[in-house]
Protein backbone atom coordinates (compact mmCIF):
# COMPACT_ATOMS: atom_id res chain seq x y z
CA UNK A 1 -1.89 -26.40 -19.61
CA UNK A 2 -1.61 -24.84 -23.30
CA UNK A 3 1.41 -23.36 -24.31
CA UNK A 4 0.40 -21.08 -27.65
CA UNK A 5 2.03 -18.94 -29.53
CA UNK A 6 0.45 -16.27 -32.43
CA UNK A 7 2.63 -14.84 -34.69
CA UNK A 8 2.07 -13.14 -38.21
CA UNK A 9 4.68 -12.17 -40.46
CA UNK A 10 5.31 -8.84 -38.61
CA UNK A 11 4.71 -9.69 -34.99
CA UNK A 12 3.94 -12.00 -32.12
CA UNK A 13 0.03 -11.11 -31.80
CA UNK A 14 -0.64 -13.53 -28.77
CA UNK A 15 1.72 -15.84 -25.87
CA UNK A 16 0.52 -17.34 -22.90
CA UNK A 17 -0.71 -20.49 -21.61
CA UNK A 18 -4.43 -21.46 -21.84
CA UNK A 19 -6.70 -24.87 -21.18
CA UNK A 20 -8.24 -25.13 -24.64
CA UNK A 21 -8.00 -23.32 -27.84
CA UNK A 22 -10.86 -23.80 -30.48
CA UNK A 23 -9.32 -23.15 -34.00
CA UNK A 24 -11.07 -22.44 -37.37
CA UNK A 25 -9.66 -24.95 -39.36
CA UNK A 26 -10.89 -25.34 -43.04
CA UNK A 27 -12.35 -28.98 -42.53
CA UNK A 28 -14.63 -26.75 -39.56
CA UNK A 29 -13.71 -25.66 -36.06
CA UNK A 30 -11.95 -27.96 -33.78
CA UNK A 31 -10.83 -27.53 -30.31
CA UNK A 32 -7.32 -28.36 -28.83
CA UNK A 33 -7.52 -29.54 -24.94
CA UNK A 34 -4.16 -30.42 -23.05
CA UNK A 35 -2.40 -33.95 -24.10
CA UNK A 36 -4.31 -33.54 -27.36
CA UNK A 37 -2.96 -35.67 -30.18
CA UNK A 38 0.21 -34.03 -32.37
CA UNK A 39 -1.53 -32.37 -35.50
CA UNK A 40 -1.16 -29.77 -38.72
CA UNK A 41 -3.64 -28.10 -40.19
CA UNK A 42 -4.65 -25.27 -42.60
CA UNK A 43 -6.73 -22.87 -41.05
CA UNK A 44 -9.60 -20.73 -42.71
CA UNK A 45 -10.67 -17.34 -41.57
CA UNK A 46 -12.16 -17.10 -38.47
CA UNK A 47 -11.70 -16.74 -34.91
CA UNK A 48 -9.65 -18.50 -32.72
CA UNK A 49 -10.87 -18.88 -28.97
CA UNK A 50 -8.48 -18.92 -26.69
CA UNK A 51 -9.79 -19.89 -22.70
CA UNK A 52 -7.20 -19.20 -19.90
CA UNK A 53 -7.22 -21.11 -16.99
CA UNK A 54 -9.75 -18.91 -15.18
CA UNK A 55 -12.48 -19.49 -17.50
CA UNK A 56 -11.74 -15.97 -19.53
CA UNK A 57 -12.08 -16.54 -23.46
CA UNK A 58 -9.62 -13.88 -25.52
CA UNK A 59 -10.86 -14.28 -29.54
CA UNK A 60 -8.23 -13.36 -31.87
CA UNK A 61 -9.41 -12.58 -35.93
CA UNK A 62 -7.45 -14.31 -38.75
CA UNK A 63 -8.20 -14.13 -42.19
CA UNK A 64 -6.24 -17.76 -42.27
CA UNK A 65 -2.72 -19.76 -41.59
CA UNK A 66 -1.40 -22.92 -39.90
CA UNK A 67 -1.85 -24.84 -37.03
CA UNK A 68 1.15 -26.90 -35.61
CA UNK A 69 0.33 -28.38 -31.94
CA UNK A 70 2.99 -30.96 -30.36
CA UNK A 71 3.51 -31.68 -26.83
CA UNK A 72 0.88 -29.33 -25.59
CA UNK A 73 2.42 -26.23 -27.67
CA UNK A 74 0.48 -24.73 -29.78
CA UNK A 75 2.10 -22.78 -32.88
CA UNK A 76 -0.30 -20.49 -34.93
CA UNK A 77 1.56 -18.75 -38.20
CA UNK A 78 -1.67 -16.57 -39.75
CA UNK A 79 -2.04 -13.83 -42.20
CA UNK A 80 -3.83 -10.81 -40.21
């Protein structure tokens, strides 16, 4: 399971746990599964999809921001 974390500069938009996480990264959208390889990355505007473990996908708008996943957390610092 995904541990991720939303925040802007004003607020936490999004916590919770999740099984994947596809992320609009400025290279193109990639997707983040559990035990997935440590990684930064810039990300472009888009949506990210976030998919809980009972299948239900949240989307959360960002105009763009950073990407920091390590250990199965995810850490996503956008500008909203």
């Amino acid at each position: 399971m995904l541990n991720i974390t939303i925040l802007t500069p004003e607020k936490k938009l999004y916590e919770g746990q999740a099984s994947s996480v596809i992320l609009p990264s400025v290279d193109g959208n990639f997707e983040v599964l559990t035990n997935h390889a440590a990684v930064v990355a810039a990300l472009a505007q888009g949506a990210i999809i976030i998919t809980d473990n009972t299948s239900k996908k949240n989307k959360v708008e960002i105009s763009g921001g950073f990407v920091e996943v390590l250990n199965n957390d995810i850490s996503i610092l956008v500008q909203q």
